[in-house]
C-alpha atoms as a PDB file:
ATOM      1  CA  UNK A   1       0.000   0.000   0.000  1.00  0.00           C
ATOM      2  CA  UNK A   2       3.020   2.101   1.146  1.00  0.00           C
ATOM      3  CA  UNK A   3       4.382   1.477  -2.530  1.00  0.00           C
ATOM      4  CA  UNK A   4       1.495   2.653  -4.409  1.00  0.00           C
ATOM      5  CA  UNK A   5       0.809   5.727  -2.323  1.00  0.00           C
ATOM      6  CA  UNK A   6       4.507   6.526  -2.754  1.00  0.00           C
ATOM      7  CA  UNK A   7       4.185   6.129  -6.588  1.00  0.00           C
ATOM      8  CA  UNK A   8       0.949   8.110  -6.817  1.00  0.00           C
ATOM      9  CA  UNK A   9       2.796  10.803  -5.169  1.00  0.00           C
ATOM     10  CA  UNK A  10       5.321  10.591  -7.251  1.00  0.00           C
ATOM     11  CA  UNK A  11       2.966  10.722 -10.286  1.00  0.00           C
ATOM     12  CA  UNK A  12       1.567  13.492  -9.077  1.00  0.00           C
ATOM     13  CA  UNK A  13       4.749  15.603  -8.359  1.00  0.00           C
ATOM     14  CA  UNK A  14       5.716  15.104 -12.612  1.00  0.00           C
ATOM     15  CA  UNK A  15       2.423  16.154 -13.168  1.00  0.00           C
ATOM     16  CA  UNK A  16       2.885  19.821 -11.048  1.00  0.00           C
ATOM     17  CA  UNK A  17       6.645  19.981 -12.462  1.00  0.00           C
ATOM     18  CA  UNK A  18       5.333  19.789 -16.530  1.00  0.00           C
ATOM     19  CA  UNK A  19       2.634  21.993 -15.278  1.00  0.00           C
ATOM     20  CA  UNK A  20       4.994  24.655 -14.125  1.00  0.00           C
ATOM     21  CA  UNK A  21       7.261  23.837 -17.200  1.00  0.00           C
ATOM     22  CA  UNK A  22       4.584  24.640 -19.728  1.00  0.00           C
ATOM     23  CA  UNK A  23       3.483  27.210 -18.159  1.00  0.00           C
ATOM     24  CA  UNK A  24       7.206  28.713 -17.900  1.00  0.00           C
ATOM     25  CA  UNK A  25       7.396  27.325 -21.765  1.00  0.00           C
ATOM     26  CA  UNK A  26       4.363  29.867 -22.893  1.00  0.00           C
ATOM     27  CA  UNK A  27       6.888  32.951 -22.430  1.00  0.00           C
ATOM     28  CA  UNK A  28       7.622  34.331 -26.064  1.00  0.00           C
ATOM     29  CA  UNK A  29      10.929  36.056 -26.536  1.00  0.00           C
ATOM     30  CA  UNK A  30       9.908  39.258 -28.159  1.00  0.00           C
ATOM     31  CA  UNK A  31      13.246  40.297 -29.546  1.00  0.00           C
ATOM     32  CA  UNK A  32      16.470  38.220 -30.292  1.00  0.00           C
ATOM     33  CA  UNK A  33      19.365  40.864 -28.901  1.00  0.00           C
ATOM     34  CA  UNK A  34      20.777  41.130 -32.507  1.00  0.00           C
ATOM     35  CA  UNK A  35      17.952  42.026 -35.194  1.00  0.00           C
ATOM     36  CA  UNK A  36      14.749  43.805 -35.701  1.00  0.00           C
ATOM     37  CA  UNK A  37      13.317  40.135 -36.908  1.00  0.00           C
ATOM     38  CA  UNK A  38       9.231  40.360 -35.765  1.00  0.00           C
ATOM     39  CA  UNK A  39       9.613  44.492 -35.363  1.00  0.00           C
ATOM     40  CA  UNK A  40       8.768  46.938 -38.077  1.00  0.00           C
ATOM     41  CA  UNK A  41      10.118  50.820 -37.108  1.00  0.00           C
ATOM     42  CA  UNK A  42       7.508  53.309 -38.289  1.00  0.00           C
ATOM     43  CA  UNK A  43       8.207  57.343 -39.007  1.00  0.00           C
ATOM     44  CA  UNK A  44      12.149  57.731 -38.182  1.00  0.00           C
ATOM     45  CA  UNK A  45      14.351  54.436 -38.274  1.00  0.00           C
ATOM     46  CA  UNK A  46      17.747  56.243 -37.182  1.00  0.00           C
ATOM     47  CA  UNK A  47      15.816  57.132 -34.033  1.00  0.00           C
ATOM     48  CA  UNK A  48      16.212  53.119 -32.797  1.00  0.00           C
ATOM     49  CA  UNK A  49      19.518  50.896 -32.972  1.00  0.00           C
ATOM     50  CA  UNK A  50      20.605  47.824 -31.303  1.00  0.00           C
ATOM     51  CA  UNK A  51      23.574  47.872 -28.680  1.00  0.00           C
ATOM     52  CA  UNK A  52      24.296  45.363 -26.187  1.00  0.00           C
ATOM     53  CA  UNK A  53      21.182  42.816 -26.935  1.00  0.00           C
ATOM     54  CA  UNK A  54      18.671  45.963 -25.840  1.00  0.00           C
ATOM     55  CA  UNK A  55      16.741  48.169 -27.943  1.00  0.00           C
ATOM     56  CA  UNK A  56      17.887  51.819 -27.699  1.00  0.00           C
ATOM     57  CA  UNK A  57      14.855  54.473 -28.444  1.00  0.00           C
ATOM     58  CA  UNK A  58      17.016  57.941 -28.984  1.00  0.00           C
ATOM     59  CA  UNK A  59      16.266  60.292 -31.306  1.00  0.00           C
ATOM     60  CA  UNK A  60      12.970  62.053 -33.324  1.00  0.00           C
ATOM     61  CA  UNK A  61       9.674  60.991 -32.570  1.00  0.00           C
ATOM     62  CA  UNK A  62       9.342  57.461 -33.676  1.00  0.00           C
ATOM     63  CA  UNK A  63       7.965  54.453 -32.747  1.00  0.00           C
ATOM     64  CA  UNK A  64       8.720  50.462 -33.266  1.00  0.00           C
ATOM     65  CA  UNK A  65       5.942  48.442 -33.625  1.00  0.00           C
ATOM     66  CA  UNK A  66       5.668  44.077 -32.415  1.00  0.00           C
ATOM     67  CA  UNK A  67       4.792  42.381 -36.139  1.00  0.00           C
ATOM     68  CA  UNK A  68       5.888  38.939 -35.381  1.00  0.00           C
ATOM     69  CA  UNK A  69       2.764  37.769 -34.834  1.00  0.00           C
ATOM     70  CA  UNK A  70      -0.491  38.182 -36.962  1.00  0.00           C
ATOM     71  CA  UNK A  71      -2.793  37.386 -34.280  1.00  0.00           C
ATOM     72  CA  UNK A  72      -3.884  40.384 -32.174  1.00  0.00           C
ATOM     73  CA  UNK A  73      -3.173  40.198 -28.576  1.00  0.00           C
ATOM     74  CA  UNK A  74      -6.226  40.852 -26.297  1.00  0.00           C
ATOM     75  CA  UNK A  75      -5.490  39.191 -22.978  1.00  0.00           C
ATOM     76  CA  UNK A  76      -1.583  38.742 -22.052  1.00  0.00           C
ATOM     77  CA  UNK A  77       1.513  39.418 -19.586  1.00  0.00           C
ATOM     78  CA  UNK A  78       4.057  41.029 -21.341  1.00  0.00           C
ATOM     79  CA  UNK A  79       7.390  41.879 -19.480  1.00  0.00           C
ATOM     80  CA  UNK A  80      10.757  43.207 -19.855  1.00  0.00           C
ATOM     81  CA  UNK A  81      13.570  45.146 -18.193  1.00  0.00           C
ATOM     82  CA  UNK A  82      14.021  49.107 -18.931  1.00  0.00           C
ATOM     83  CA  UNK A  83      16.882  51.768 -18.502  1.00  0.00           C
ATOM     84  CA  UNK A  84      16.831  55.566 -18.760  1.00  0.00           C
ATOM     85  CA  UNK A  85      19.013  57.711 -18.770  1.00  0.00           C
ATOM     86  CA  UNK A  86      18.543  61.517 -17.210  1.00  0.00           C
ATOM     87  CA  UNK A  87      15.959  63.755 -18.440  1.00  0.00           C
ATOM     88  CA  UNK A  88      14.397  60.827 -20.754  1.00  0.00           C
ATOM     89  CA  UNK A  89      11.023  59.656 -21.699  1.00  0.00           C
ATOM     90  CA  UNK A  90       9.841  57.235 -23.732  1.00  0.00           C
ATOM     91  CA  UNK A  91       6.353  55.045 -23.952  1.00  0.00           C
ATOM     92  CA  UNK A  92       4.858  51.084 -24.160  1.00  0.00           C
ATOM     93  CA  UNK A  93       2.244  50.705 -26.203  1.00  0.00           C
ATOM     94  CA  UNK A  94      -0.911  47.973 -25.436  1.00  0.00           C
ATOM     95  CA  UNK A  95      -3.590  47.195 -27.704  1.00  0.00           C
ATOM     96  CA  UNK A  96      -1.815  49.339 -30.652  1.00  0.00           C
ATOM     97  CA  UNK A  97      -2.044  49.063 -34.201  1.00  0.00           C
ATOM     98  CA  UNK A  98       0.796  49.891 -36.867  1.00  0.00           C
ATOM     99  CA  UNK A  99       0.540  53.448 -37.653  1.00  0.00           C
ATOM    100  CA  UNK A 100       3.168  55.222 -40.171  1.00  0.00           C
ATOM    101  CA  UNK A 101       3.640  58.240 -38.423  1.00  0.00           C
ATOM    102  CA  UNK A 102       2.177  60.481 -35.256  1.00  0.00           C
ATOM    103  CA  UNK A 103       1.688  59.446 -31.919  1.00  0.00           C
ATOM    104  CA  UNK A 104      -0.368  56.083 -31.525  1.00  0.00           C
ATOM    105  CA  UNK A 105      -3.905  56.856 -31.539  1.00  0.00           C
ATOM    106  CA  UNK A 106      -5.346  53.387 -30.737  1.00  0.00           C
ATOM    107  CA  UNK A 107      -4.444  51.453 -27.331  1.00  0.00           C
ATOM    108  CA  UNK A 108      -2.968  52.393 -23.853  1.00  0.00           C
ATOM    109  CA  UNK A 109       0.459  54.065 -23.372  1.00  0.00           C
ATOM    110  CA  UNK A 110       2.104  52.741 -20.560  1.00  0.00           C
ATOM    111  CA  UNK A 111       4.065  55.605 -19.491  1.00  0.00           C
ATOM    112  CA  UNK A 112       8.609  55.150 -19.493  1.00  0.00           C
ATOM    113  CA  UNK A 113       9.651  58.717 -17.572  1.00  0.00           C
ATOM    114  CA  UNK A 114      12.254  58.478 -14.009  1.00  0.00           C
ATOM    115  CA  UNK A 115      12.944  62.141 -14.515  1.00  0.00           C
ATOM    116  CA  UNK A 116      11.726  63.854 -17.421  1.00  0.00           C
ATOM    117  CA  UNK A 117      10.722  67.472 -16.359  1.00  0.00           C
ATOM    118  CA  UNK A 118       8.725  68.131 -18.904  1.00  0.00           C
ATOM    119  CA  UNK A 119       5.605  65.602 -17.900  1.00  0.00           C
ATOM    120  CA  UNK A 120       4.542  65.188 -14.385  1.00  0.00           C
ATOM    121  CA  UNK A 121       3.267  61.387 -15.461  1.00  0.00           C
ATOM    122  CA  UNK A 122       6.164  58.834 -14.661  1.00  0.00           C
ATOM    123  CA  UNK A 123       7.128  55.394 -14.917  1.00  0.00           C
ATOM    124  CA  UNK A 124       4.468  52.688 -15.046  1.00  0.00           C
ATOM    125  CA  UNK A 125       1.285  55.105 -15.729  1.00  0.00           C
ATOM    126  CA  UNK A 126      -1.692  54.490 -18.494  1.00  0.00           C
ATOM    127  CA  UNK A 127      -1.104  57.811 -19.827  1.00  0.00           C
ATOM    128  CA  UNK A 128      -3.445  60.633 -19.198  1.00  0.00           C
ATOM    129  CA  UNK A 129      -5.624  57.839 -17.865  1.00  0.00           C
ATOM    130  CA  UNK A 130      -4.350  56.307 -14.481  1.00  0.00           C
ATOM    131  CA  UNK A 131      -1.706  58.874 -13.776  1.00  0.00           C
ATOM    132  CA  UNK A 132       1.772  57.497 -11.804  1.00  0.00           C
ATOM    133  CA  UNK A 133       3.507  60.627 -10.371  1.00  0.00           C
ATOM    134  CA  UNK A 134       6.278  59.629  -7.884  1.00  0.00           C
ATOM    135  CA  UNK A 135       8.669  57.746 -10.178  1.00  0.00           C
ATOM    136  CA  UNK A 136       9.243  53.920  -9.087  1.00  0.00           C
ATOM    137  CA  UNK A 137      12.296  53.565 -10.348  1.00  0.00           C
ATOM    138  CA  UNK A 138      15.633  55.140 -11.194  1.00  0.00           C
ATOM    139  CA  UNK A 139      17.777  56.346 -14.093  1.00  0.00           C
ATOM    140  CA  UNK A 140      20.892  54.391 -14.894  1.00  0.00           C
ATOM    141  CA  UNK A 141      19.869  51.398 -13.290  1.00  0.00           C
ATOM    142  CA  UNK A 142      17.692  48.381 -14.701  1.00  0.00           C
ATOM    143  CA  UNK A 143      14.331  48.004 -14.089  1.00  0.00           C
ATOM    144  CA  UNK A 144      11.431  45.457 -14.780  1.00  0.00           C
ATOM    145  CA  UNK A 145       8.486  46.082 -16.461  1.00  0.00           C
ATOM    146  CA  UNK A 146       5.150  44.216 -16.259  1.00  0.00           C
ATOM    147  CA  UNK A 147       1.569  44.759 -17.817  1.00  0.00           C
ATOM    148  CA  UNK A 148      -1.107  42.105 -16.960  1.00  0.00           C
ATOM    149  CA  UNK A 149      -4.303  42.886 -19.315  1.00  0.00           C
ATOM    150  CA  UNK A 150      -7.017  40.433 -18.615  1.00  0.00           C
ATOM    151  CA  UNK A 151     -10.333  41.083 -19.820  1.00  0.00           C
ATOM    152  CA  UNK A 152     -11.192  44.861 -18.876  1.00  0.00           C
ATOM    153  CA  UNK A 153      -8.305  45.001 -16.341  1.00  0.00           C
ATOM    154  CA  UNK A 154      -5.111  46.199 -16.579  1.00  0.00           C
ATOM    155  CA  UNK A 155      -2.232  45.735 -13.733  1.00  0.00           C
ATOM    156  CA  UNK A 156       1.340  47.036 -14.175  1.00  0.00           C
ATOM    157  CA  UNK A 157       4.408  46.514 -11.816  1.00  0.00           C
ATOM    158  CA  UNK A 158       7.482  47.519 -11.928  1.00  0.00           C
ATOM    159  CA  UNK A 159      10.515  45.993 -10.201  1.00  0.00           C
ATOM    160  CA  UNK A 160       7.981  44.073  -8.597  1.00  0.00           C
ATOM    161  CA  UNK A 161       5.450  46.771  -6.870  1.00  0.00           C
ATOM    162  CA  UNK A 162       1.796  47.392  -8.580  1.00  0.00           C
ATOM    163  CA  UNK A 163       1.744  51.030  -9.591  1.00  0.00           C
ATOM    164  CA  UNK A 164      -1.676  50.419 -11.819  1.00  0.00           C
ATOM    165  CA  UNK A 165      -4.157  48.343 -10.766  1.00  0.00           C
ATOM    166  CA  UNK A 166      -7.102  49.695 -13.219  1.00  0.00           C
ATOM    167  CA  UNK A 167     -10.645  48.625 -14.394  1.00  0.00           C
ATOM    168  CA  UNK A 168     -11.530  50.060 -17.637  1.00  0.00           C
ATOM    169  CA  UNK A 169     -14.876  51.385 -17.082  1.00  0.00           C
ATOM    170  CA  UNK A 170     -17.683  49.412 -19.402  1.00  0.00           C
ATOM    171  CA  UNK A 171     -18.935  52.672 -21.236  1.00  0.00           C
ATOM    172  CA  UNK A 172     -15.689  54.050 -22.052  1.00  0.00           C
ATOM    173  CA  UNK A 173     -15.653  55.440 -25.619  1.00  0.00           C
ATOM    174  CA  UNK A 174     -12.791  56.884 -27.983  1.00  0.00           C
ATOM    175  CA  UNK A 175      -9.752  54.379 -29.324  1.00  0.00           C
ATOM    176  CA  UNK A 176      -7.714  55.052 -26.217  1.00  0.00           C
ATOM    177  CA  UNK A 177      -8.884  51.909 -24.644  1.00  0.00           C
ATOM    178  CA  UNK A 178      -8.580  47.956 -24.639  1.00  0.00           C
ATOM    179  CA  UNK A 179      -9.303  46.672 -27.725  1.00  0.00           C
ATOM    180  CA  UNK A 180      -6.750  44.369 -29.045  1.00  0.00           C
ATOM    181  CA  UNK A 181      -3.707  44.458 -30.519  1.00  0.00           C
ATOM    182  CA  UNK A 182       0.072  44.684 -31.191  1.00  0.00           C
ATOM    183  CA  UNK A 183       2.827  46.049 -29.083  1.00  0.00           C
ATOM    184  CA  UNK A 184       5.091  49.414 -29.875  1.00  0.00           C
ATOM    185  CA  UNK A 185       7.597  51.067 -28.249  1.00  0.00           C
ATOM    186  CA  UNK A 186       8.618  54.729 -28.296  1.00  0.00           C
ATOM    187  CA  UNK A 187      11.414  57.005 -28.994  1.00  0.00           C
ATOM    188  CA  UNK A 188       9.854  60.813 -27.566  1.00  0.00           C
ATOM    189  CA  UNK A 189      12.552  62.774 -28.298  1.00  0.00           C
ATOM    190  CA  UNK A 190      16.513  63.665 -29.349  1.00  0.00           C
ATOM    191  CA  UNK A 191      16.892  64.280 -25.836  1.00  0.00           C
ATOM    192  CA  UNK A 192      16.103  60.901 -24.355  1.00  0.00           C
ATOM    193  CA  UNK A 193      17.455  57.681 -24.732  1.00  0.00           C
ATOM    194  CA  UNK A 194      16.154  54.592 -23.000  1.00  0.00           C
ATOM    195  CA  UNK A 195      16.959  50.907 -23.392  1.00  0.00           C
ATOM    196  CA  UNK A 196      14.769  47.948 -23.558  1.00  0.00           C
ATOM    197  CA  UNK A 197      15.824  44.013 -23.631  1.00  0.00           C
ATOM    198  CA  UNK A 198      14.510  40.754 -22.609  1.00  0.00           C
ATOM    199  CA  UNK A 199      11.285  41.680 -23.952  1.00  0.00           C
ATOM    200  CA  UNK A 200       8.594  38.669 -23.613  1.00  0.00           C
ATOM    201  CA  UNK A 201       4.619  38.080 -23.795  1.00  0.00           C
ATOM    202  CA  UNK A 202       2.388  35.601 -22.952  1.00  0.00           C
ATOM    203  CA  UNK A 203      -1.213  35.059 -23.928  1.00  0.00           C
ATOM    204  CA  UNK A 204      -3.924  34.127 -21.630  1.00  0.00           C
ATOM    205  CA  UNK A 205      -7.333  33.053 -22.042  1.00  0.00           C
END
């Protein structure tokens, strides 16, 4: 009796461990460190190069938009680690679609600024909608990144800490709102430059 239980508990300890190893499996690598395979760079290209496996977003308004994948993305995680330097801002875009030029008119912004005096909204904030404005993180230094869309909810941490925890209200109207979509980020400005590397997404139901 002692041998079965021991081999059903066995059984059932492979069973958690492929669990957890699919569900570490679903994580898509976004961007390979060397080439802008699955990105397409709308409005200004020289404003985005590749240094050191990370994205770099320095230069004229511009933005680089996720194409890897033709199926929208409506529910997901999507993570990564960001840097900025002084004075720099910069933007995540959710729920997006590929636009030549402008500023993303369709999805959330999720708001890249540690010290950018020119906007009071800072790191981690759906911008001009759940505003963030104590920075939670510093320039120079690494940071992660998280956004959590599930249905009409949207959570984003960074390094860890919920800064947005956000219900989109059922009656909201205009395109800034969850939809579905693609991923882009943002280079603001000559005067900013911010990194971006181990990007990765995963669907949910």
């Amino acid at each position: 009796m002692r041998y079965f239980a021991s081999l059903l508990l066995a059984a059932i300890g492979l069973v958690a461990t492929l669990q957890a190893e699919d569900k570490k499996s679903d994580w898509v690598q976004m961007f390979d460190g060397k080439t802008w395979d699955g990105w397409k760079i709308a409005e200004n290209e020289k404003s985005f190069s590749i240094k050191d496996g990370a994205i770099v977003a320095h230069g004229t308004r511009a933005h680089a938009f996720y194409t890897a994948n033709d199926k929208p993305f409506k529910n997901f995680e999507f993570k990564c680690e960001v840097q900025t330097k002084t004075n720099s801002n910069a933007g995540i875009f959710i729920h997006t679609q590929w636009q030549e030029k402008d500023w993303p008119k369709i999805g959330y912004e999720c708001q890249v600024n540690n010290s950018y005096n020119k906007d009071p909204q800072k790191t981690g904030g759906l911008y001009n909608t759940v505003k963030v404005l104590e920075a939670p993180a510093k320039d120079d230094e690494w940071f992660t990144y998280y956004i959590k869309v599930d249905g009409k909810h949207v959570m984003v941490k960074i390094n860890d800490k919920t800064v947005v925890d956000f219900e989109e209200p059922a009656d909201k109207s205009g395109t800034i709102k969850l939809s579905e979509g693609t991923f882009a980020l943002q280079a603001h400005d000559p005067g900013s430059t911010v990194m971006f590397r181990n990007l990765q997404v995963r669907r949910l139901p």
